[in-house]
Protein backbone atom coordinates (compact mmCIF):
# COMPACT_ATOMS: atom_id res chain seq x y z
CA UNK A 1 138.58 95.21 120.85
CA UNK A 2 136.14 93.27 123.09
CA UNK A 3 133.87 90.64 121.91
CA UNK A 4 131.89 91.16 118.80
CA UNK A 5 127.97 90.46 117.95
CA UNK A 6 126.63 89.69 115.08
CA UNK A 7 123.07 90.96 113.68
CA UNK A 8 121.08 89.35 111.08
CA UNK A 9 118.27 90.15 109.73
CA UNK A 10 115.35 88.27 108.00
CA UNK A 11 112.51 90.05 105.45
CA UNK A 12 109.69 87.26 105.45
CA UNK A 13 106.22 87.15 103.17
CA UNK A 14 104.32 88.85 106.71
CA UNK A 15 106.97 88.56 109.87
CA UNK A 16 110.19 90.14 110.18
CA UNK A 17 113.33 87.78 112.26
CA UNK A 18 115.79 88.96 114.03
CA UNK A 19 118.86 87.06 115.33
CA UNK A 20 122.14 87.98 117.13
CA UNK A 21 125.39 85.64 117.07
CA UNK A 22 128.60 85.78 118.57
CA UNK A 23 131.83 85.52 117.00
CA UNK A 24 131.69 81.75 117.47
CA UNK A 25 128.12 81.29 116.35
CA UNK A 26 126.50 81.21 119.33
CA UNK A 27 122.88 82.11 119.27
CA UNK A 28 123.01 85.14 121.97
CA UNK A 29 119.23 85.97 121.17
CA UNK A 30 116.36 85.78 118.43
CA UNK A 31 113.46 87.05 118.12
CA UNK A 32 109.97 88.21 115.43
CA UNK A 33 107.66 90.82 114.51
CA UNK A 34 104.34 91.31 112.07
CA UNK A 35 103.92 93.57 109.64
CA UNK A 36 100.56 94.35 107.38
CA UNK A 37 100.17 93.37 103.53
CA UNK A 38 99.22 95.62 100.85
CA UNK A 39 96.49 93.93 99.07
CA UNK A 40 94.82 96.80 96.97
CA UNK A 41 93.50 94.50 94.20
CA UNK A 42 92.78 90.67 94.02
CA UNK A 43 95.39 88.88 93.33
CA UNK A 44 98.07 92.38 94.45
CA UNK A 45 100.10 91.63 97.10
CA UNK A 46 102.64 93.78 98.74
CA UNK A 47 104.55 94.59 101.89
CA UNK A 48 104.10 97.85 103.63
CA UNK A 49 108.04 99.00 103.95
CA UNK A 50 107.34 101.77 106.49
CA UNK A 51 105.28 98.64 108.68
CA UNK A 52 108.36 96.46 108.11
CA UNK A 53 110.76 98.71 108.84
CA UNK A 54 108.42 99.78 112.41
CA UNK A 55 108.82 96.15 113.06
CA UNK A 56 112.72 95.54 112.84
CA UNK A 57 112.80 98.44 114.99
CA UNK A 58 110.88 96.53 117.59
CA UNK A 59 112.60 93.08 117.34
CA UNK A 60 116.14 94.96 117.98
CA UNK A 61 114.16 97.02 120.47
CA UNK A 62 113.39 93.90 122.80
CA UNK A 63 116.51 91.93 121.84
CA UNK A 64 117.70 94.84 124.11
CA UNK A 65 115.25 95.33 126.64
CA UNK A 66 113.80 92.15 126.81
CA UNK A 67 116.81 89.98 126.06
CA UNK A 68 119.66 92.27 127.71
CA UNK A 69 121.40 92.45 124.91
CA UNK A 70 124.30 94.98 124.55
CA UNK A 71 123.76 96.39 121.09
CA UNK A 72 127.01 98.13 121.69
CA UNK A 73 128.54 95.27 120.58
CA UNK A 74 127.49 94.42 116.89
CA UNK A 75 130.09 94.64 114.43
CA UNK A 76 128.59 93.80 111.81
CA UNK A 77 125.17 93.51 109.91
CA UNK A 78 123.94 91.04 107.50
CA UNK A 79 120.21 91.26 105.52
CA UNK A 80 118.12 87.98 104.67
CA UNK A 81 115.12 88.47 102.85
CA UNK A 82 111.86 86.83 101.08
CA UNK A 83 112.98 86.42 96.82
CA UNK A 84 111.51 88.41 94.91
CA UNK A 85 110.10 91.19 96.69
CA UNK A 86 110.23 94.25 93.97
CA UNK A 87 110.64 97.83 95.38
CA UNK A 88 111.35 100.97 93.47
CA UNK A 89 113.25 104.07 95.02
CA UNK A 90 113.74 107.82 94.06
CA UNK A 91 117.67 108.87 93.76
CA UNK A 92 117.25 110.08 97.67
CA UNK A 93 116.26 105.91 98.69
CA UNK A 94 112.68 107.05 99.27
CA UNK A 95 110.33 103.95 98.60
CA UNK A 96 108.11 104.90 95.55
CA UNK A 97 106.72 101.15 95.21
CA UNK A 98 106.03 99.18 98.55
CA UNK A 99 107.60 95.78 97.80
CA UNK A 100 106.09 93.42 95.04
CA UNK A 101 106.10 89.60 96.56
CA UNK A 102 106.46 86.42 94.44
CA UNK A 103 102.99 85.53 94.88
CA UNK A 104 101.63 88.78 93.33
CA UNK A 105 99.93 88.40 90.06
CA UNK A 106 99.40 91.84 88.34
CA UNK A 107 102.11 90.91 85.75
CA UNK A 108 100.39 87.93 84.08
CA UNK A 109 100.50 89.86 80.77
CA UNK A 110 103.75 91.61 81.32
CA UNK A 111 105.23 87.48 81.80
CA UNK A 112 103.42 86.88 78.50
CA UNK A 113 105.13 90.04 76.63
CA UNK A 114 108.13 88.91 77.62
CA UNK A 115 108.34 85.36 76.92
CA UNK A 116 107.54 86.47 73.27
CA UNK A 117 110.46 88.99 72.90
CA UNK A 118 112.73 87.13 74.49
CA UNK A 119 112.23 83.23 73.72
CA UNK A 120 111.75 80.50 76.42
CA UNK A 121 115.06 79.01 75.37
CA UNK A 122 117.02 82.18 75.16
CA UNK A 123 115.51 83.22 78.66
CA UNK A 124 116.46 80.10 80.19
CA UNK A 125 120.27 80.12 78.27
CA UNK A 126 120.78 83.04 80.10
CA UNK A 127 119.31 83.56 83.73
CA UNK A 128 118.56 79.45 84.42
CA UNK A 129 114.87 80.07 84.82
CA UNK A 130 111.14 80.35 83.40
CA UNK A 131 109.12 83.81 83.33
CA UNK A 132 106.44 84.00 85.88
CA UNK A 133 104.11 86.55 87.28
CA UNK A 134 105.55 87.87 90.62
CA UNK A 135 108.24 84.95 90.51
CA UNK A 136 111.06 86.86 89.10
CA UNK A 137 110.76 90.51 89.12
CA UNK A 138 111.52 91.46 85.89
CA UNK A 139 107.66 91.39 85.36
CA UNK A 140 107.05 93.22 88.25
CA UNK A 141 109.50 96.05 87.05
CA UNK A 142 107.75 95.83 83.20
CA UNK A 143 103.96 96.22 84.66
CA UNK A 144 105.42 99.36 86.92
CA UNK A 145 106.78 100.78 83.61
CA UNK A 146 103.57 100.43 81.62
CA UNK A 147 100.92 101.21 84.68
CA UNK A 148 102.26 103.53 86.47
CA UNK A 149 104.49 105.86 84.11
CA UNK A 150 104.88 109.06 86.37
CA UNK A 151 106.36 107.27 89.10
CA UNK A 152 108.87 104.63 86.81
CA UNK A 153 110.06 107.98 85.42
CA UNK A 154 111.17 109.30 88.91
CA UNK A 155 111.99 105.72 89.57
CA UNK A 156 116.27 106.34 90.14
CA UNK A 157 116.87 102.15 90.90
CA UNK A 158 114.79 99.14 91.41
CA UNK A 159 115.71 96.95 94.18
CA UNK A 160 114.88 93.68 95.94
CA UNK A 161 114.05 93.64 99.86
CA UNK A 162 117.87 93.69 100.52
CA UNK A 163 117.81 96.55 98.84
CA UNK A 164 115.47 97.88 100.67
CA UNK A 165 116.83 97.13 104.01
CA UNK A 166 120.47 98.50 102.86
CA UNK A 167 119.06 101.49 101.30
CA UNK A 168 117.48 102.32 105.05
CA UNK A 169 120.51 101.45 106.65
CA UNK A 170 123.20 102.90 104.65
CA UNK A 171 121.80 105.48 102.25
CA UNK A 172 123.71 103.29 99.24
CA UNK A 173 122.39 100.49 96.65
CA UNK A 174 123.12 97.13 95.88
CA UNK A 175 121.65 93.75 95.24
CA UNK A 176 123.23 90.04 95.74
CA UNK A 177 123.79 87.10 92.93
CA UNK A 178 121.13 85.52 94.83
CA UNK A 179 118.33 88.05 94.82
CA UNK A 180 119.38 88.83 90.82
CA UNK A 181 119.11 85.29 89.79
CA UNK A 182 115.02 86.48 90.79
CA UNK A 183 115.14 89.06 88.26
CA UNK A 184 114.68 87.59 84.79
CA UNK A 185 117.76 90.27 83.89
CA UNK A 186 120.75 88.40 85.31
CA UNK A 187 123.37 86.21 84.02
CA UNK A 188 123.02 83.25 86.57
CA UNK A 189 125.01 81.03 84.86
CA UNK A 190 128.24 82.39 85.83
CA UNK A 191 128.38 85.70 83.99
CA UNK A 192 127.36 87.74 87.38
CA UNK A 193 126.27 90.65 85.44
CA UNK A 194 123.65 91.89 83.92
CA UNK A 195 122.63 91.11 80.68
CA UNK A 196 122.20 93.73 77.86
CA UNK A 197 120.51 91.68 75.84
CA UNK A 198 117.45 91.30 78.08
CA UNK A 199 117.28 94.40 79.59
CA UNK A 200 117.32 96.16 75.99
CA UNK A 201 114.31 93.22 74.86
CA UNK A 202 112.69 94.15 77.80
CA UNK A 203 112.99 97.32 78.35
CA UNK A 204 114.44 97.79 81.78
CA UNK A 205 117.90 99.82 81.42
CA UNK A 206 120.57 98.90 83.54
CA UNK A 207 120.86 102.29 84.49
CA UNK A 208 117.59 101.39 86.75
CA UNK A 209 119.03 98.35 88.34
CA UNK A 210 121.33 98.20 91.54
CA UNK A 211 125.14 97.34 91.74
CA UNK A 212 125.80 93.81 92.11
CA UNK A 213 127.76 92.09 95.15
CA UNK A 214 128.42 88.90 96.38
CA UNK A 215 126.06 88.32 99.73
CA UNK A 216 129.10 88.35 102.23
CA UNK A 217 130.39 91.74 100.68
CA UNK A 218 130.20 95.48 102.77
CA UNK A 219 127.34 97.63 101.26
CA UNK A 220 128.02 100.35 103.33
CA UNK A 221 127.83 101.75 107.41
CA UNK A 222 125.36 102.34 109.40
CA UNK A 223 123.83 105.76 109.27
CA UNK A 224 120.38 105.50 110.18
CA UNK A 225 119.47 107.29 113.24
CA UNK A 226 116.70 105.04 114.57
CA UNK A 227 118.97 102.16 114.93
CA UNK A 228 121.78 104.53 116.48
CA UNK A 229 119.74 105.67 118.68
CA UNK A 230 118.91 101.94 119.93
CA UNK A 231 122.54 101.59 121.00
CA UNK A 232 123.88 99.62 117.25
CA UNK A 233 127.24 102.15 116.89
CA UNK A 234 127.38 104.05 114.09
CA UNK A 235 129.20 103.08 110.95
CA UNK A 236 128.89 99.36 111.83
CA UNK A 237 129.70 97.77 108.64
CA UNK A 238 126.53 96.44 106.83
CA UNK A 239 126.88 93.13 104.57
CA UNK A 240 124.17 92.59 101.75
CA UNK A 241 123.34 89.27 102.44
CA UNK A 242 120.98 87.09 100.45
CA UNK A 243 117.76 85.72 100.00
CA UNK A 244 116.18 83.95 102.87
CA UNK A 245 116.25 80.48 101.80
CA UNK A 246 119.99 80.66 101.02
CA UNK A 247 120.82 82.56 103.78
CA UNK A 248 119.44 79.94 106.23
CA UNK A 249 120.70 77.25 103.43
CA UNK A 250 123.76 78.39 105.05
CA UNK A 251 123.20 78.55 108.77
CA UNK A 252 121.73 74.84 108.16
CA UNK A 253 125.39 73.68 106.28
CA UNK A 254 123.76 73.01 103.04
CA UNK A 255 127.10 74.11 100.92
CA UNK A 256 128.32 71.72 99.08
CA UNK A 257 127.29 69.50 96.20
CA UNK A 258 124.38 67.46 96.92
CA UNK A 259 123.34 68.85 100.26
CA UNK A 260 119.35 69.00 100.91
CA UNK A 261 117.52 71.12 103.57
CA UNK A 262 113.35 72.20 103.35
CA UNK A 263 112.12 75.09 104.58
CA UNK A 264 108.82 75.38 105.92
CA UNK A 265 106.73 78.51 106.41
CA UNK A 266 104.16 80.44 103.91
CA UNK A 267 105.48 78.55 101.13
CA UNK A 268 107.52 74.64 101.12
CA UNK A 269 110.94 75.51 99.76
CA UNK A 270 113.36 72.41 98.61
CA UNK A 271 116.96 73.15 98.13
CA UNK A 272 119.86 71.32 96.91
CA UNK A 273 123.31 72.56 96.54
CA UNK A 274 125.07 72.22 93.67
CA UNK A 275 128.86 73.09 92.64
CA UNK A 276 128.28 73.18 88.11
CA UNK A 277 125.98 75.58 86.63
CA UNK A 278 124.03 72.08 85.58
CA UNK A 279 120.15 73.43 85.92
CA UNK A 280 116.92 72.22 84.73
CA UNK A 281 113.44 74.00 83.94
CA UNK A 282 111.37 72.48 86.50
CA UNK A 283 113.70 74.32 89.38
CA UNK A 284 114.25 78.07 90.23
CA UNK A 285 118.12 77.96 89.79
CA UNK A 286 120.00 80.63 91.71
CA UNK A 287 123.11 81.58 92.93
CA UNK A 288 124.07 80.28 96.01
CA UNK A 289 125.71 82.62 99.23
CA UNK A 290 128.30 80.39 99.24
CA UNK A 291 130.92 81.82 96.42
CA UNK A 292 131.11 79.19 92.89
CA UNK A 293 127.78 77.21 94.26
CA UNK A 294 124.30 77.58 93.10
CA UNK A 295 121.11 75.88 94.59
CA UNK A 296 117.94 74.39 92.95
CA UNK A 297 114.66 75.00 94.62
CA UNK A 298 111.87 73.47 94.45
CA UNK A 299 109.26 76.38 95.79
CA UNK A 300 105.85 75.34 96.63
CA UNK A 301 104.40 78.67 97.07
CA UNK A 302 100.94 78.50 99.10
CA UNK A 303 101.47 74.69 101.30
CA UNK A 304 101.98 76.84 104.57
CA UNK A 305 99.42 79.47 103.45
CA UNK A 306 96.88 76.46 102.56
CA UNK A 307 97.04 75.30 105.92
CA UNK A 308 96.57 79.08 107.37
CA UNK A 309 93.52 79.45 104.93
CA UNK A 310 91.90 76.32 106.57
CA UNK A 311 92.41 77.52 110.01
CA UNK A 312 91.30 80.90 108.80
CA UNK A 313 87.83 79.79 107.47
CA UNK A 314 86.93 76.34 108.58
CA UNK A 315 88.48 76.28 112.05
CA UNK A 316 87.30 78.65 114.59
CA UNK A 317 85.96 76.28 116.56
CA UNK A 318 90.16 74.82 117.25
CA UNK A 319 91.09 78.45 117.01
CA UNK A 320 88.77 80.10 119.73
CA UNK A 321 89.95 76.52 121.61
CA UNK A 322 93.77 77.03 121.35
CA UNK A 323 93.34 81.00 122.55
CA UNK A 324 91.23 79.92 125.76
CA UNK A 325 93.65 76.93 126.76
CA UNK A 326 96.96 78.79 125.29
CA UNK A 327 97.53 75.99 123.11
CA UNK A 328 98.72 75.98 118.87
CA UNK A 329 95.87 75.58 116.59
CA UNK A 330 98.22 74.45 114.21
CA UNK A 331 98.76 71.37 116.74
CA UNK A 332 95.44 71.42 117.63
CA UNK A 333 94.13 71.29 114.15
CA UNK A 334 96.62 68.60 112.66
CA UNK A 335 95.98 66.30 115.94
CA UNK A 336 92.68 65.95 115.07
CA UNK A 337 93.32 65.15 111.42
CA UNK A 338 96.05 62.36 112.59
CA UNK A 339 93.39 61.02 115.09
CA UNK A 340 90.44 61.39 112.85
CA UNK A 341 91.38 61.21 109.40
CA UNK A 342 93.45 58.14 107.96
CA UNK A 343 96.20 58.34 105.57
CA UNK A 344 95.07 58.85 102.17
CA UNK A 345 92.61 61.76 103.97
CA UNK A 346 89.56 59.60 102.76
CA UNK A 347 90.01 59.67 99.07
CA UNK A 348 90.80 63.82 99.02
CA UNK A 349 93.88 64.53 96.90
CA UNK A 350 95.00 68.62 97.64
CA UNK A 351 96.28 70.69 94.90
CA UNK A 352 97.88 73.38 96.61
CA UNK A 353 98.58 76.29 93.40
CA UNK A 354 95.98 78.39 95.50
CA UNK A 355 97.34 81.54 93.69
CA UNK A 356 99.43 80.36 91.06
CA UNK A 357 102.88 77.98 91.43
CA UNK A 358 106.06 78.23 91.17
CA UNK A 359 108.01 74.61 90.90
CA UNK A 360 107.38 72.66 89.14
CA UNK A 361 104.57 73.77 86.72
CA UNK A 362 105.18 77.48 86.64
CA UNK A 363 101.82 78.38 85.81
CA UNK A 364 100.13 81.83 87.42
CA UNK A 365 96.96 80.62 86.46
CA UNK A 366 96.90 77.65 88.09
CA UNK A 367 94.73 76.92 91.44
CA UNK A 368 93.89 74.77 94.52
CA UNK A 369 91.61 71.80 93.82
CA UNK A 370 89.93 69.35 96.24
CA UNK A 371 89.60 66.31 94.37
CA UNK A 372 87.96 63.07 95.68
CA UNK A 373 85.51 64.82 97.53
CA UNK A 374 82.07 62.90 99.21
CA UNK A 375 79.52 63.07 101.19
CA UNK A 376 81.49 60.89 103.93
CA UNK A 377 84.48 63.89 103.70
CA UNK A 378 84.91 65.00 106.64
CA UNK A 379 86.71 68.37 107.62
CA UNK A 380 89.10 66.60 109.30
CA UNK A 381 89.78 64.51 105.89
CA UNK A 382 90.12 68.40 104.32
CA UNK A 383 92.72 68.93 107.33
CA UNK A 384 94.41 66.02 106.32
CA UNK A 385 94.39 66.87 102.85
CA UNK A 386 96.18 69.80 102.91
CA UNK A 387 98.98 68.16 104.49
CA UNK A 388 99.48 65.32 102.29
CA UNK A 389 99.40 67.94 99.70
CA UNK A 390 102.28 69.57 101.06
CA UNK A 391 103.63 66.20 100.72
CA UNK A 392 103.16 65.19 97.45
CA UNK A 393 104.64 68.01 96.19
CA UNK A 394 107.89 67.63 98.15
CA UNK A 395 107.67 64.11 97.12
CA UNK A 396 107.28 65.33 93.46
CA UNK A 397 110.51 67.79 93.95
CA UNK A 398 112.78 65.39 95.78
CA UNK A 399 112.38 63.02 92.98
CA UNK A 400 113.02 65.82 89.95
CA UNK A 401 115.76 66.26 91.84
CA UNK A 402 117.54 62.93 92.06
CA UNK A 403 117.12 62.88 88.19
CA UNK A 404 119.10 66.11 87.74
CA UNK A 405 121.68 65.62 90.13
CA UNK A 406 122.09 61.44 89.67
CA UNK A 407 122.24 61.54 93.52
CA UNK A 408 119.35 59.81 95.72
CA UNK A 409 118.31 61.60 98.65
CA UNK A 410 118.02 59.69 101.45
CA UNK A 411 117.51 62.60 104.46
CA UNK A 412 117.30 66.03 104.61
CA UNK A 413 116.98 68.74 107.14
CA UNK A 414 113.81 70.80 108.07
CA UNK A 415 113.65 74.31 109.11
CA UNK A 416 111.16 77.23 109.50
CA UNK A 417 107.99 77.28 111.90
CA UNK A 418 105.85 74.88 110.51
CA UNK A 419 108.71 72.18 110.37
CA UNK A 420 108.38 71.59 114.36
CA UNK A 421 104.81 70.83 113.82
CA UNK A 422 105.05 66.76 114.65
CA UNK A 423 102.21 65.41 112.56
CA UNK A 424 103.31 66.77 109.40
CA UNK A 425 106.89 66.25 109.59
CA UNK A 426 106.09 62.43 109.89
CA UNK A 427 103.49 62.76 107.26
CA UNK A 428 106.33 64.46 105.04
CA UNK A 429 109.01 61.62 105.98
CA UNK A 430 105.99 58.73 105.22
CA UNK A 431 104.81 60.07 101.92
CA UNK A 432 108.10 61.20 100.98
CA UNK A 433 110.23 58.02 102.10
CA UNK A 434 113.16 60.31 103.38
CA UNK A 435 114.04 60.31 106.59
CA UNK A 436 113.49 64.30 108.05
CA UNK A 437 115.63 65.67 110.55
CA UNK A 438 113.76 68.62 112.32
CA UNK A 439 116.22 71.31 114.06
CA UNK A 440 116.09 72.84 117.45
CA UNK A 441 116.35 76.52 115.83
CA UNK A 442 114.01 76.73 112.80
CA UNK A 443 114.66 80.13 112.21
CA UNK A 444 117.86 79.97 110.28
CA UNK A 445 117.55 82.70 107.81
CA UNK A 446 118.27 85.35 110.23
CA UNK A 447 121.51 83.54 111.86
CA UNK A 448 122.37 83.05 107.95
CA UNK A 449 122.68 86.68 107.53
CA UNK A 450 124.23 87.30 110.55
CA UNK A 451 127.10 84.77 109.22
CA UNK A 452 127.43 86.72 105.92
CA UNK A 453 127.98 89.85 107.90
CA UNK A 454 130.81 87.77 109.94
CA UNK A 455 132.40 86.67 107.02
CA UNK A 456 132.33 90.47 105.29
CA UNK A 457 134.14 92.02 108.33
CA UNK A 458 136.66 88.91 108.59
CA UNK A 459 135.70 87.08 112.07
CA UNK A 460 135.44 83.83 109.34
CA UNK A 461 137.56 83.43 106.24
CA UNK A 462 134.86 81.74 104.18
CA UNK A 463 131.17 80.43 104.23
CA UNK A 464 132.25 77.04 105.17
CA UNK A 465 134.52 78.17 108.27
CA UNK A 466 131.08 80.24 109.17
CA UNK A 467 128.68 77.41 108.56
CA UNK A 468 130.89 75.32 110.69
CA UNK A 469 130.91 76.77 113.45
CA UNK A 470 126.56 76.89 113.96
CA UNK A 471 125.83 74.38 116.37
CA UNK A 472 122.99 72.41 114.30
CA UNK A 473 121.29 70.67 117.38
CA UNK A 474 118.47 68.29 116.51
CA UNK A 475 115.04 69.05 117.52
CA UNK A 476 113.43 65.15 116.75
CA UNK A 477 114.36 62.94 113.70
CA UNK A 478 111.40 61.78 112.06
CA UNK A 479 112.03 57.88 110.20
CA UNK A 480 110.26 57.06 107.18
CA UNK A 481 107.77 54.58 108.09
CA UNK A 482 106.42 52.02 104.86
CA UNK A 483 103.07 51.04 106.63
CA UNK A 484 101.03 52.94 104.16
CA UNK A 485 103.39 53.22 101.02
CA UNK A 486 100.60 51.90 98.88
CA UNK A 487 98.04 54.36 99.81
CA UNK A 488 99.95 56.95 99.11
CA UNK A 489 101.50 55.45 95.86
CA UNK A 490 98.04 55.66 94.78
CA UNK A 491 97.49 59.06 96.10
CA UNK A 492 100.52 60.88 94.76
CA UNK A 493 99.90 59.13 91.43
CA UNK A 494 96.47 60.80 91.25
CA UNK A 495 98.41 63.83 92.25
CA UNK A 496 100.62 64.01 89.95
CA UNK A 497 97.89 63.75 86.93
CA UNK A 498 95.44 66.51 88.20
CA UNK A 499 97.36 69.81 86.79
CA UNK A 500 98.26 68.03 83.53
CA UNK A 501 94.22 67.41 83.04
CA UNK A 502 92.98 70.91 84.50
CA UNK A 503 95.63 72.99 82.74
CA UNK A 504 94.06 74.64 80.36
CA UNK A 505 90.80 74.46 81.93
CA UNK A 506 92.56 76.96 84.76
CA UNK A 507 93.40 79.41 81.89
CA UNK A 508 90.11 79.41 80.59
CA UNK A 509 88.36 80.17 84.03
CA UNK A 510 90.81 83.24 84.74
């Protein structure tokens, strides 16, 4: 037979990751594309599938020309992707609705609907988790239904991203445990299935929803002609995967009880394994990758895209900088908060629900706030701000979840692009009082789904043979220094109060 490859695949909110393993876990070659957002109303956001799908064409493209990869090789195919992303197909797999993200807020009244025919406590019984806006699809699916009637009646199956991606690949359709715990339709609790009782109070028939597999189970073969013709053989067996965070949840070796990893891109994503469908409301609960194990997250939906929005509008200055001396303005702009800007960021406490949050407050109305702000501010202090946020939040998440699970947490992992960024790591450990341990590959999501694939076509008998055998090499370890522990005592305290005193004050300004 020869040696075998591995290809996984990551969906993110605006990039697109592609990885290939070897039968041993060796990283043989990684690499990204951009795609464009659909933003046709405030407040809409969506991904443009035929843009996506231009850019995985590219990534495999130079994995092969660039990389000298032999695509002849992959024997199998595994899909990571963003949770939820909401996409609608005709019975031929033909995208009528461009993917729906999490952070899209069109379904604020659809939420509303159907917290009132279904029952917080009855919702919660049943899928683990709270009705939001964009957050679990289920909304997502409702607003298509009542908005856009001519197209949910030629609408043959809803899908997720993996859905998507499988769909393109295969011509069949499916969805994972861990992409239907984002559904608000799904029995997370251990049923598996879903549940006629929502879908009939809501209004979605099953008959519209996808068949359900486990992540590490074959969806179909490759039959798409764009990726044969890039040298991936055809009928190379295609693996479902997961969602993104517990695909590279995974890759990292967070799989059994009480294992904590962040990730650390658009949005600050806490997880902890768990083995006992044991959940609590202030966590999206979901199942895990790994078969019999679920994961709490804590999801902090805009900390990455808070920092992007400062660079955006109140940094050219570092940004034109960076470009002319090929430097990151990410580093650039956080150096010159550590330099300038003390801890506590001059009496500026950041809020980051700049479009709604998830974790722990679950509120779509909900938005950023500066708070402390004065004349001696400076925009380095703002800088600063926005990373402390960040902080506080994870701060705010790690301790919810040493209450739930009785278990302290004492270090965790860090992975994604912005976890590599020095300054806020260390800001993350100090505020935090965790040590963080940073690795060399922060793009695990993609090598995640490349494991699932490995484990559907048998080159590893389970997740924890496959999680074994990633080398996890550590990029810097960042110790949890107590020099300013009172500061930000202070600081998270104030934190903590500002949403309970501005929540209904956001709801009557939307």
């Amino acid at each position: 037979m020869g040696e075998k490859y591995l290809l996984g695949v990551d969906v993110g909110t605006s990039s697109i990751k592609v990885a290939i393993i070897d039968e041993k876990g060796k990283l043989k070659g990684i690499t990204s594309g951009v795609y464009n957002l659909i933003q046709e109303a405030p407040g809409w956001q969506q991904i443009d599938a035929d843009d996506m799908w231009r850019a995985c064409l590219e990534c495999i493209g130079r994995l092969k020309l660039e990389q000298k990869i032999d695509l002849g090789k992959i024997g199998g195919i595994g899909i990571s992707c963003l949770c939820p992303g909401l996409a609608a197909f005709d019975r031929e797999g033909h995208v009528l609705v461009n993917p729906i993200i999490y952070s899209d807020q069109r379904s604020v009244e659809e939420a509303e609907e159907i917290k009132q025919k279904v029952g917080g406590e009855r919702m919660f019984d049943i899928t683990a988790n709270n009705v939001m806006a964009g957050a679990m699809s289920g909304t997502s699916m409702l607003w298509v239904k009542k908005h856009l009637p001519q197209i949910y009646e030629k609408i043959y199956c809803f899908g997720h991203i993996n859905t998507l991606v499988a769909v393109r690949m295969t011509g069949n359709f499916a969805i994972d445990y861990s992409n239907a715990s984002y559904t608000s339709l799904f029995e997370t609790g251990g049923g598996y299935r879903w549940s006629d009782e929502l879908c009939g109070k809501i209004g979605i028939p099953k008959e519209k929803l996808p068949p359900l597999m486990k992540s590490h189970e074959i969806v179909g073969e490759l039959m798409a002609e764009d990726l044969i013709g890039v040298g991936i053989p055809k009928g190379t067996p295609v693996v479902i995967g997961g969602g993104d965070t517990a695909c590279a949840s995974l890759a990292t070796g967070v799989i059994r009880s009480g294992d904590v990893c962040e990730s650390v891109g658009t949005t600050n994503v806490l997880t902890v394994c768990v083995t006992e469908p044991k959940f609590d409301r202030a966590f999206i609960n979901r199942c895990h990758v790994v078969e019999d194990a679920w994961i709490y997250q804590g999801a902090l939906s805009h900390t990455g895209a808070s920092l992007r929005w400062m660079r955006d509008e109140f940094c050219q200055d570092l940004k034109m900088a960076a470009e002319a001396f090929h430097d990151n303005v990410y580093d650039l702009m956080t150096g010159m908060a550590d330099i300038h800007s003390e801890p506590g960021a001059g009496g500026i406490v950041f809020l980051p629900y700049m479009l709604g949050e998830r974790s722990p407050v679950w509120d779509p109305y909900a938005r950023g706030v500066f708070f402390g702000v004065s004349l001696n501010s400076r925009k380095d202090d703002f800088i600063r701000a926005v990373l402390e946020g960040a902080a506080y939040g994870l701060r705010q998440l790690c301790e919810l979840a040493e209450q739930v699970t009785g278990q302290p947490i004492r270090e965790f992992c860090a992975i994604g692009g912005g976890a590599k960024n020095t300054v806020w790591s260390q800001i993350k450990a100090d505020v935090t009082g965790k040590d963080i341990v940073t690795l060399d590959v922060s793009d695990m999501a993609p090598v995640g789904a490349a494991l699932l694939a490995g484990i559907g076509i048998g080159c590893f008998k389970d997740a924890y043979e496959a999680s074994g055998c990633i080398e996890k090499t550590v990029y810097k370890r960042f110790v949890s220094r107590r020099d300013d522990d009172e500061v930000y005592a202070r600081r998270f305290d104030t934190y903590k109060k500002l949403y309970p005193q501005l929540k209904e004050l956001y709801r009557s300004n939307y």
